[in-house]
C-alpha atoms as a PDB file:
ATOM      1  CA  UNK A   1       0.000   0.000   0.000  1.00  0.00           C
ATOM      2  CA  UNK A   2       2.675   2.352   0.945  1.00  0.00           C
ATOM      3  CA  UNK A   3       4.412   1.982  -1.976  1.00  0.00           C
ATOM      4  CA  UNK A   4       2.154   2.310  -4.150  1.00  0.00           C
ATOM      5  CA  UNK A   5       0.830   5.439  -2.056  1.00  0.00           C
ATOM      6  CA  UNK A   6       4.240   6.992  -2.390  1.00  0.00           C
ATOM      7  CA  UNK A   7       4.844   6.098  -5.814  1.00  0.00           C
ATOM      8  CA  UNK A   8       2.043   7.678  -7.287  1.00  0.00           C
ATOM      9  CA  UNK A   9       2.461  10.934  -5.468  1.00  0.00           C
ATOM     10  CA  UNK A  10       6.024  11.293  -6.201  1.00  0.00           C
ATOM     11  CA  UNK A  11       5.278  10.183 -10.336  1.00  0.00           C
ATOM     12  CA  UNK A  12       2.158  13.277  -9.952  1.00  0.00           C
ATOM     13  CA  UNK A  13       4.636  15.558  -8.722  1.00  0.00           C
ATOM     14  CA  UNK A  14       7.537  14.878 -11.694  1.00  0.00           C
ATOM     15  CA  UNK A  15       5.385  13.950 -14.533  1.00  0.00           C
ATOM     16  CA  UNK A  16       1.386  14.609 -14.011  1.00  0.00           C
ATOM     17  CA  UNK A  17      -0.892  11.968 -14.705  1.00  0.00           C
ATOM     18  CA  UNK A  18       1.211   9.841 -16.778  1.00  0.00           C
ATOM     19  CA  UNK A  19       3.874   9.473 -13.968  1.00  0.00           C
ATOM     20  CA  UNK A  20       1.254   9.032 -11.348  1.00  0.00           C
ATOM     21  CA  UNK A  21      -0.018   5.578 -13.705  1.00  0.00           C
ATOM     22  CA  UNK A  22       3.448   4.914 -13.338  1.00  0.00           C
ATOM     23  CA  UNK A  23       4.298   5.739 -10.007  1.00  0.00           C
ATOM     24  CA  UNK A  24       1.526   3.762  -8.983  1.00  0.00           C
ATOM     25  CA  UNK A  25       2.362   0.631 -10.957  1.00  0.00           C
ATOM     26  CA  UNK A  26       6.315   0.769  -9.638  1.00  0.00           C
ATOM     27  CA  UNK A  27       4.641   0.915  -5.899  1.00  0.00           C
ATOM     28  CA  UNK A  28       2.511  -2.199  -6.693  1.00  0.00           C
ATOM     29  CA  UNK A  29       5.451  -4.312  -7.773  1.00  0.00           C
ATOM     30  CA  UNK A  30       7.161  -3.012  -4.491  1.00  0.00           C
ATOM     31  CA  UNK A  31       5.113  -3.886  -2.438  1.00  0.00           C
ATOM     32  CA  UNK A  32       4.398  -7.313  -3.981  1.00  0.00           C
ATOM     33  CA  UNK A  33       7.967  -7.956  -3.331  1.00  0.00           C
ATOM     34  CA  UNK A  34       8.233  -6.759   0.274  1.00  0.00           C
ATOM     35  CA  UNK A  35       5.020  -8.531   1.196  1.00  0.00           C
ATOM     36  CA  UNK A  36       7.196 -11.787  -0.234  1.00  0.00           C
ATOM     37  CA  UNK A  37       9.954 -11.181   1.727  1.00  0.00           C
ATOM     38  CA  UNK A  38       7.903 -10.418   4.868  1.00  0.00           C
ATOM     39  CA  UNK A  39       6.221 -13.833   4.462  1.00  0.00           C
ATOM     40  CA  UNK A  40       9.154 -15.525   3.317  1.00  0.00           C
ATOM     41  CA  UNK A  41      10.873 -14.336   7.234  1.00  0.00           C
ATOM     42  CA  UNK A  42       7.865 -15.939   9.012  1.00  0.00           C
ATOM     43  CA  UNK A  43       5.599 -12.839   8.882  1.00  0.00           C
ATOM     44  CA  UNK A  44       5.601 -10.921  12.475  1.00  0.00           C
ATOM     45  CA  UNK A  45       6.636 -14.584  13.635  1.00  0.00           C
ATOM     46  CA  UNK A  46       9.703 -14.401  12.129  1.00  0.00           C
ATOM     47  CA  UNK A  47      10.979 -11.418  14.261  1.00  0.00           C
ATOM     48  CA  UNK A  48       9.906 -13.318  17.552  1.00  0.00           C
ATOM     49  CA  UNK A  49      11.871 -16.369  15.605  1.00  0.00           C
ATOM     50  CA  UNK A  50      14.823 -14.150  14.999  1.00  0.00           C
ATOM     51  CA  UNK A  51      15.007 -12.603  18.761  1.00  0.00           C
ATOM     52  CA  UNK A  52      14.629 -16.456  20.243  1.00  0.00           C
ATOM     53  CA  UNK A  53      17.650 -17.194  17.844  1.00  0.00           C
ATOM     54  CA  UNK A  54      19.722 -14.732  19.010  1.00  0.00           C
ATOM     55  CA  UNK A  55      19.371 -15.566  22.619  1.00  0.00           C
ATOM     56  CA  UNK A  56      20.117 -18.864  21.738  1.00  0.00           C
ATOM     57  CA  UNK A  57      23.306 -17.907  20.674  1.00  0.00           C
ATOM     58  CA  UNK A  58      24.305 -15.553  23.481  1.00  0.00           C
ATOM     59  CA  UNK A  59      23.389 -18.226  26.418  1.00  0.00           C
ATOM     60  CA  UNK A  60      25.748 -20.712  23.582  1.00  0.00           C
ATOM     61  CA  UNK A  61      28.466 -18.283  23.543  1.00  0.00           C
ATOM     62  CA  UNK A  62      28.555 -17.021  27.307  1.00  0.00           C
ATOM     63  CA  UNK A  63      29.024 -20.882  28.448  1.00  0.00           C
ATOM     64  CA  UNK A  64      31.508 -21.599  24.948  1.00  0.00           C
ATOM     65  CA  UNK A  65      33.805 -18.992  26.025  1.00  0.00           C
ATOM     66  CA  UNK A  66      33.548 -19.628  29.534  1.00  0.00           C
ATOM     67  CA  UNK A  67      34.849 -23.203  28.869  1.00  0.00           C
ATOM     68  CA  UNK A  68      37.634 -20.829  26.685  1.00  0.00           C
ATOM     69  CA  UNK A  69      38.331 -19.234  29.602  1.00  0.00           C
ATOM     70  CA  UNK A  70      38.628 -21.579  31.700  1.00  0.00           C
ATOM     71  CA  UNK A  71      40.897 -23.432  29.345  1.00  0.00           C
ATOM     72  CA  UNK A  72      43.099 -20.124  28.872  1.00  0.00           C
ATOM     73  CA  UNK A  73      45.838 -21.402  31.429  1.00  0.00           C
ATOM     74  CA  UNK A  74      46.223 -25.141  29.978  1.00  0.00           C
ATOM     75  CA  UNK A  75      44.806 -26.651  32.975  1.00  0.00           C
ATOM     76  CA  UNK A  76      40.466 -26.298  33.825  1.00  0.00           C
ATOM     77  CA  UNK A  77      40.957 -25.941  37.606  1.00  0.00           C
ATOM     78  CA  UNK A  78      38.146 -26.686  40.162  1.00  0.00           C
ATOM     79  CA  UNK A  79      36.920 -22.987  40.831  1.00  0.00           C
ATOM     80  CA  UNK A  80      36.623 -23.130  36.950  1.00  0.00           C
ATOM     81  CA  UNK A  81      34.030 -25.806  37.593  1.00  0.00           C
ATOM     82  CA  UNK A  82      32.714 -24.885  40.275  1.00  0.00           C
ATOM     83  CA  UNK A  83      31.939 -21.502  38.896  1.00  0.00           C
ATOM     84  CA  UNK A  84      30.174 -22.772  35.527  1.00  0.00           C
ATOM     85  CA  UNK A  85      28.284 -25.097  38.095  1.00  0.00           C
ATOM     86  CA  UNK A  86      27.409 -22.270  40.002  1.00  0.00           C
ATOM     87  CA  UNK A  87      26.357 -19.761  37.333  1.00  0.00           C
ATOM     88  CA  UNK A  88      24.366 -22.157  35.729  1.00  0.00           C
ATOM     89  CA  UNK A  89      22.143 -22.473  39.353  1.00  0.00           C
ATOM     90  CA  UNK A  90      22.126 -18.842  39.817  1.00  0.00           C
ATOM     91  CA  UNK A  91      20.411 -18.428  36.070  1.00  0.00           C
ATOM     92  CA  UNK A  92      17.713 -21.367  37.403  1.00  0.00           C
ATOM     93  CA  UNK A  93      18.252 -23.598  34.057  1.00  0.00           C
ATOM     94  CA  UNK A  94      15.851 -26.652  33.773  1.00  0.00           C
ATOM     95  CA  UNK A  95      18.217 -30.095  33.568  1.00  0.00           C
ATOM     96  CA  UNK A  96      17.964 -29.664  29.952  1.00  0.00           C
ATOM     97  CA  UNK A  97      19.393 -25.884  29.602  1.00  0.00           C
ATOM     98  CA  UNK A  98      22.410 -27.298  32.172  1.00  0.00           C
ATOM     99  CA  UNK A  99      23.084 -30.204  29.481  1.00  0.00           C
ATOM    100  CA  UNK A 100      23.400 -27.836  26.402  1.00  0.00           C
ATOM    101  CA  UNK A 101      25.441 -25.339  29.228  1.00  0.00           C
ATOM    102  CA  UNK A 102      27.426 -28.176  29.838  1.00  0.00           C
ATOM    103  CA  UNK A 103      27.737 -29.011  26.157  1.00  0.00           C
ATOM    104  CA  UNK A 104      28.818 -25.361  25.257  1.00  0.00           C
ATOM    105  CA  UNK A 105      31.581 -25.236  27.837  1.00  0.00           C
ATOM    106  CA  UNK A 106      33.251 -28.592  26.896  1.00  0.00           C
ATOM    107  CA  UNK A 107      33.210 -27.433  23.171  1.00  0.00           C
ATOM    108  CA  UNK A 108      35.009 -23.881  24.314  1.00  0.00           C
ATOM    109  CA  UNK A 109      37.313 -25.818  26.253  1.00  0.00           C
ATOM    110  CA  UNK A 110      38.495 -27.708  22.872  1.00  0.00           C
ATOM    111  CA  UNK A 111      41.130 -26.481  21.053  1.00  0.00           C
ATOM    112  CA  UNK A 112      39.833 -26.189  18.219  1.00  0.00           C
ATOM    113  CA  UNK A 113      36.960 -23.822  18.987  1.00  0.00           C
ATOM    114  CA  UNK A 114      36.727 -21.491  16.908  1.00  0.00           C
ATOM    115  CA  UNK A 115      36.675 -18.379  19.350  1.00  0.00           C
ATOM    116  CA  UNK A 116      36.618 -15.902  16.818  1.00  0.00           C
ATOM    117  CA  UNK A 117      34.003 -17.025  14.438  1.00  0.00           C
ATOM    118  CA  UNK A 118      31.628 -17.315  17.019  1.00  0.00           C
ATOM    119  CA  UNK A 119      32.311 -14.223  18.524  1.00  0.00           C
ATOM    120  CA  UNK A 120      31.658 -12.636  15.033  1.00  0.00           C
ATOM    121  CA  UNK A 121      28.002 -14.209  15.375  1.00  0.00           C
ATOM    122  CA  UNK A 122      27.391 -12.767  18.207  1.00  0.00           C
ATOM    123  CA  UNK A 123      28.206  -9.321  17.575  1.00  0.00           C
ATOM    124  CA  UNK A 124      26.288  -9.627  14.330  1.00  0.00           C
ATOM    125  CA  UNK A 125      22.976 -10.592  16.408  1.00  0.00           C
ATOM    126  CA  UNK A 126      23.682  -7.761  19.020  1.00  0.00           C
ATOM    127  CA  UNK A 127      25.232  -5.393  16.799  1.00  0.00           C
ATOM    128  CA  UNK A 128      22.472  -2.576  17.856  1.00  0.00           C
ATOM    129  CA  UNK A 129      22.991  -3.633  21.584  1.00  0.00           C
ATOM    130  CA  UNK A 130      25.668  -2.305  23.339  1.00  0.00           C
ATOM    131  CA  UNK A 131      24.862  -2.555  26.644  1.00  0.00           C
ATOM    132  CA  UNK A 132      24.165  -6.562  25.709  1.00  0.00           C
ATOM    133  CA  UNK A 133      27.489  -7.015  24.305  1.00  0.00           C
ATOM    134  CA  UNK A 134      29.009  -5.477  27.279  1.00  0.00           C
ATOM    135  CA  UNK A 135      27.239  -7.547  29.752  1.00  0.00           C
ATOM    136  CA  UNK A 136      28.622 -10.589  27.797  1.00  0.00           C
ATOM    137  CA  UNK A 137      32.209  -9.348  28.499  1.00  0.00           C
ATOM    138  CA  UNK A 138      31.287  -8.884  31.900  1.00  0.00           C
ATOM    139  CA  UNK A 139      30.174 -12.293  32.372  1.00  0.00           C
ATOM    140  CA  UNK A 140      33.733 -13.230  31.081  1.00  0.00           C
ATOM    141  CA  UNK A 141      35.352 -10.923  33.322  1.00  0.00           C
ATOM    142  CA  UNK A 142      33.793 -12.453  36.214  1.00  0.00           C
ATOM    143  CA  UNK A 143      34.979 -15.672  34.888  1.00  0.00           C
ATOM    144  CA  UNK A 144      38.671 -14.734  34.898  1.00  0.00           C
ATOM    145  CA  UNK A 145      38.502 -13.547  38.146  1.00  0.00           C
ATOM    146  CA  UNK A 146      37.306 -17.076  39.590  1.00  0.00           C
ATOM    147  CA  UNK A 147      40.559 -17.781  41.279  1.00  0.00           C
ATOM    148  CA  UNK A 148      41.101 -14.064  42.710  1.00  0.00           C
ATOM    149  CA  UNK A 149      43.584 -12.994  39.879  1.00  0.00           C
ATOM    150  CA  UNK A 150      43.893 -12.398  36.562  1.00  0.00           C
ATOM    151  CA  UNK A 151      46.672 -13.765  34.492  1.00  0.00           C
ATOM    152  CA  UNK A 152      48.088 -12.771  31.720  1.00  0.00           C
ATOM    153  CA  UNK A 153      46.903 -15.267  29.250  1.00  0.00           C
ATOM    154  CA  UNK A 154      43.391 -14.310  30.600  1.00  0.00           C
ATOM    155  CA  UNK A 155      44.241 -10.881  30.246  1.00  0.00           C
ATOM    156  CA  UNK A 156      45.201 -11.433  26.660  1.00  0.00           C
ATOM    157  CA  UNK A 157      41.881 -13.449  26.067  1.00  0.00           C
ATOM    158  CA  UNK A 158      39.523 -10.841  26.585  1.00  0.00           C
ATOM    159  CA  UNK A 159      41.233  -8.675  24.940  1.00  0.00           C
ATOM    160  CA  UNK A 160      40.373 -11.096  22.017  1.00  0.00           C
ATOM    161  CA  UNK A 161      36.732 -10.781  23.125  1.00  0.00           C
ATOM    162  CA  UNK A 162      35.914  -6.884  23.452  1.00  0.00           C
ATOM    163  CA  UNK A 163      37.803  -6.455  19.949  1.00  0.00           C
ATOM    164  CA  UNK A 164      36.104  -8.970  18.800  1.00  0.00           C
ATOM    165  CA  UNK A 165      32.448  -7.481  20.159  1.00  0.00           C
ATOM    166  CA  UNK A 166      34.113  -4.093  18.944  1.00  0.00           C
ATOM    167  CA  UNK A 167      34.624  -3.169  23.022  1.00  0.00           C
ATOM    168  CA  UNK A 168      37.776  -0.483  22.787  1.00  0.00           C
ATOM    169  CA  UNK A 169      40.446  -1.799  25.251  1.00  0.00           C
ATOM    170  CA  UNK A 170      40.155   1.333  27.182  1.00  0.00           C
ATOM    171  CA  UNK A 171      36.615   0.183  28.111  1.00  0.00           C
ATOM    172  CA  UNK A 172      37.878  -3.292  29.078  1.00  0.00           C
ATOM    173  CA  UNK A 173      40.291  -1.739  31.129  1.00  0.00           C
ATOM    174  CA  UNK A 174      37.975   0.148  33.030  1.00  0.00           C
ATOM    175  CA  UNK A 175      35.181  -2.573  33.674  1.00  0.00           C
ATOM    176  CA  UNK A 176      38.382  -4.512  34.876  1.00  0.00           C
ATOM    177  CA  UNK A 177      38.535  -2.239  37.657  1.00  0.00           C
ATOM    178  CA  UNK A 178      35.283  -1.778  38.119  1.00  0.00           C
ATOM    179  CA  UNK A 179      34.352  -5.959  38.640  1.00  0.00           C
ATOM    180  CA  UNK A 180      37.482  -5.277  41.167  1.00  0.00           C
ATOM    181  CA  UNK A 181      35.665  -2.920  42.847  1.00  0.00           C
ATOM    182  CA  UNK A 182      32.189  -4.387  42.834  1.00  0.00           C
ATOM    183  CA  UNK A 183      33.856  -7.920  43.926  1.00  0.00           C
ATOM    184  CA  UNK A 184      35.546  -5.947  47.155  1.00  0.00           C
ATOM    185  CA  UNK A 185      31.993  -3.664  47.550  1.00  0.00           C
ATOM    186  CA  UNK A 186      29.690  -6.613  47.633  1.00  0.00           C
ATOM    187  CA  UNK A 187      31.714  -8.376  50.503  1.00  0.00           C
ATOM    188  CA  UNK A 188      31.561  -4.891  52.655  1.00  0.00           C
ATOM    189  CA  UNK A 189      29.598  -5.767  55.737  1.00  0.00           C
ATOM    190  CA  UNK A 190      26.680  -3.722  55.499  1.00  0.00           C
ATOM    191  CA  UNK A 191      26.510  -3.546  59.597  1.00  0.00           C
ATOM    192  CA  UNK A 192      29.793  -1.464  59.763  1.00  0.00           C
ATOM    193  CA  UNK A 193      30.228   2.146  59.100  1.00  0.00           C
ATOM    194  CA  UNK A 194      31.686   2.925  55.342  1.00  0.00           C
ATOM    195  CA  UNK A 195      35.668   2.764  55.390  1.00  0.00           C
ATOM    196  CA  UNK A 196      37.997   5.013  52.851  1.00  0.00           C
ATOM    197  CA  UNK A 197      38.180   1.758  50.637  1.00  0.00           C
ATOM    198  CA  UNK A 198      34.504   1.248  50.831  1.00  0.00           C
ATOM    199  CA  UNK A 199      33.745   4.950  49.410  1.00  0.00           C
ATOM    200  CA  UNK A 200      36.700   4.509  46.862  1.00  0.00           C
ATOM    201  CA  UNK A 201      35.495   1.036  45.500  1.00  0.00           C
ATOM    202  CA  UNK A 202      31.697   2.945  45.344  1.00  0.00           C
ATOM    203  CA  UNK A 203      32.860   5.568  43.062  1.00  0.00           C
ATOM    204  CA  UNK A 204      34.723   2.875  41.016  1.00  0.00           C
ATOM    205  CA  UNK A 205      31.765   1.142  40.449  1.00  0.00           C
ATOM    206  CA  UNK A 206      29.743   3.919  40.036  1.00  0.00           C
ATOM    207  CA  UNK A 207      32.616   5.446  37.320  1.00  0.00           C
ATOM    208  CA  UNK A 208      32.855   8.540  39.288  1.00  0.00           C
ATOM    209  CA  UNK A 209      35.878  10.583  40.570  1.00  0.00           C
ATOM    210  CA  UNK A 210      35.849  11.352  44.534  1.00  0.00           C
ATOM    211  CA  UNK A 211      36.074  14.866  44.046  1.00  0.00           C
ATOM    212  CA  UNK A 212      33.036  15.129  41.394  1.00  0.00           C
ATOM    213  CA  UNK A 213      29.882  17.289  41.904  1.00  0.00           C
ATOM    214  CA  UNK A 214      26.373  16.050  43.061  1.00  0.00           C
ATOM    215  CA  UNK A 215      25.136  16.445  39.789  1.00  0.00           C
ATOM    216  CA  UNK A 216      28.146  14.230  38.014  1.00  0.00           C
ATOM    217  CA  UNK A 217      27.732  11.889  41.038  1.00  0.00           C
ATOM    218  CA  UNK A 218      23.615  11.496  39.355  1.00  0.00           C
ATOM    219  CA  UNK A 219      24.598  11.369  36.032  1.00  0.00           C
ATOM    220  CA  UNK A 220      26.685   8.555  36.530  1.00  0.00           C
ATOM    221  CA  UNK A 221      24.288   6.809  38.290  1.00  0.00           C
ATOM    222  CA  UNK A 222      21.382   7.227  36.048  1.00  0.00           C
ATOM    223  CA  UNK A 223      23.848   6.198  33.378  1.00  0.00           C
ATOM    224  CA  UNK A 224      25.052   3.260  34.805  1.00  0.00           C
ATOM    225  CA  UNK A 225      21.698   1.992  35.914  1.00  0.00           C
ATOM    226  CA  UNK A 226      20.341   2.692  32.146  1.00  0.00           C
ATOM    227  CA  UNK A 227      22.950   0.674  30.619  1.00  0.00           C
ATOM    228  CA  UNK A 228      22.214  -2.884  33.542  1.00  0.00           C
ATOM    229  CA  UNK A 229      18.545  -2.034  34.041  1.00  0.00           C
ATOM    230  CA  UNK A 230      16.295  -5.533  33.343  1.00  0.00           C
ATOM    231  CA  UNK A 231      13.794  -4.243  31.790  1.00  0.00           C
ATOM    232  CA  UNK A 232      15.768  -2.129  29.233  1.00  0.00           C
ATOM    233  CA  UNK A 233      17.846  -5.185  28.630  1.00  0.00           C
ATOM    234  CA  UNK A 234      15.292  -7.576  28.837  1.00  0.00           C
ATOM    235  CA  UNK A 235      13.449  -5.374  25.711  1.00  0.00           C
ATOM    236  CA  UNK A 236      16.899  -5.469  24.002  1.00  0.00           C
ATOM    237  CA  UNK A 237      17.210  -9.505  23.863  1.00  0.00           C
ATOM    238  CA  UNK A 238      18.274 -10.296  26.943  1.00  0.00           C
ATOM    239  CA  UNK A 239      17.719 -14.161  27.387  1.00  0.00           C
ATOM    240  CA  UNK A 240      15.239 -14.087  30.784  1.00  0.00           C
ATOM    241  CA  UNK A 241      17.744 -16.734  32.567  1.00  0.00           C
ATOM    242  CA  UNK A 242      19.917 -13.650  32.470  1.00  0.00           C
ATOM    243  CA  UNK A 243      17.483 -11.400  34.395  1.00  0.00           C
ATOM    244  CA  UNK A 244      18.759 -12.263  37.771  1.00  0.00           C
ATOM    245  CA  UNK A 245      22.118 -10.669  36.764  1.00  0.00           C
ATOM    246  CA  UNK A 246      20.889  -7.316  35.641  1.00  0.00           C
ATOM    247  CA  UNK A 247      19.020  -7.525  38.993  1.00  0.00           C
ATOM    248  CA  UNK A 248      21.804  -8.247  40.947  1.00  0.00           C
ATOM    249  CA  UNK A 249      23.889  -5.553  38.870  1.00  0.00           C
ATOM    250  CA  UNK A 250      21.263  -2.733  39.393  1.00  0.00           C
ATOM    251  CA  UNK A 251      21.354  -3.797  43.116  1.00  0.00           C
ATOM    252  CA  UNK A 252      25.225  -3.155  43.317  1.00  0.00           C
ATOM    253  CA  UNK A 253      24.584   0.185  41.723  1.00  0.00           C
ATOM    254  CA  UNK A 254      22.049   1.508  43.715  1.00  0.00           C
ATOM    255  CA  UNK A 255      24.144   0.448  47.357  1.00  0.00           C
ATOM    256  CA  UNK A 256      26.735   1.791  46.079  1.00  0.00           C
ATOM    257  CA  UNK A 257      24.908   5.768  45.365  1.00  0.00           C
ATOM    258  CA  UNK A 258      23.083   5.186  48.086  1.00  0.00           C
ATOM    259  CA  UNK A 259      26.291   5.137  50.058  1.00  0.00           C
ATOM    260  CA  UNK A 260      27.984   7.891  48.696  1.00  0.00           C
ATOM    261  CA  UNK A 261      24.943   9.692  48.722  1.00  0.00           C
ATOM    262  CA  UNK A 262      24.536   9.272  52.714  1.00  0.00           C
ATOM    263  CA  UNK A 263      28.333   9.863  53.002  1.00  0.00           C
ATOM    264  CA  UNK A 264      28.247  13.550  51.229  1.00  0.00           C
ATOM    265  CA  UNK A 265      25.092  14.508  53.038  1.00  0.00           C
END
């Protein structure tokens, strides 16, 4: 309809009535040919198709490249295990979502996985998604961390991974430190009275110098909680197993104003 619509006013406006036949006609055969296409995709199926898809493939790659991960150092240790085990429960999958979880991480752990291509995919399904892609690192991040350090290799790794998702290493740096600081923020007795570290590891988190005004102190706030909100990401493609961990993210934010908030009052 559109094109047709469109067509005929803009042949009208060039070339009178002859132009508007013929804008007309052009719009017809356009529209023939999108409505193919549309039905060829599944119709407004196919985007629902499309979206399940894609989550697919970012719960496949966030347990693949765990397994890569936890490979990185030649030797799977334990707290590898331990962690995929644990992750796994703290997303609530079904005995079947564990097995292809399970799956995923022994086929990152190979070799011969091919990191890169896979990582491709996934930016290509998330290439409007930011915030999605950088949760994914941040998984990883968390991953590397499982024994308390990072090493090198590790280090190296995902630096792979954000260039790969198109994640400057400037950013990587900085949500290094900032898992750092959430890590050493979340462990804070909430009982006890805010120590220097406490404050620094909240403005880490946050993004935020000490010394920066009220308002810059907000703005970071509202930015960070944009960018791990659930619903926001949950809109974006966010597989729901995931939700907990925006939760728990948007949790850590909002102690962590909340504290410097009470602190510069």
């Amino acid at each position: 309809m559109w094109g047709k619509l469109l067509g005929g006013l803009f042949g009208l406006a060039m070339f009178k009535i002859p132009g508007l036949i013929a804008g007309v006609f052009i719009g017809h055969w356009f529209d023939r040919s999108m409505r193919q296409q549309f039905e060829q995709a599944g119709g407004f199926a196919g985007f629902k198709r499309d979206q399940s898809e894609a989550q697919g493939l970012f719960m496949f790659s966030t347990f693949a490249v765990m397994g890569h991960l936890a490979k990185a150092d030649g030797v799977v240790t334990t707290a590898h295990i331990d962690k995929a085990v644990a992750f796994m429960q703290q997303l609530g999958l079904g005995p079947q979502q564990q097995q292809e979880a399970q799956r995923a991480f022994r086929e990152g752990k190979d070799s011969q996985f091919p990191l890169q291509q896979q990582l491709q995919s996934l930016r290509q399904a998330y290439r409007w998604r930011p915030d999605l892609l950088q949760m994914f690192l941040e998984i990883q991040i968390s991953v590397a961390y499982v024994d308390g350090r990072l090493s090198d290799v590790e280090l190296k790794l995902l630096q792979q991974v954000a260039a790969a998702l198109s994640i400057s290493n400037t950013r990587l740096q900085y949500l290094l430190g900032r898992y750092e600081a959430e890590s050493r923020f979340s462990r804070r007795p909430t009982q006890q009275a805010p120590a220097a570290d406490a404050l620094a590891d909240a403005y880490q988190l946050l993004g935020v110098a000490s010394d920066c005004s009220e308002t810059e102190l907000k703005k970071a706030y509202k930015k960070q909680m944009s960018q791990h909100h659930p619903d926001k990401l949950m809109s974006q493609g966010l597989p729901k197993e995931m939700l907990e961990l925006a939760n728990q993210k948007t949790q850590q934010i909002q102690a962590a104003y909340e504290l410097l908030k009470q602190h510069r009052s």
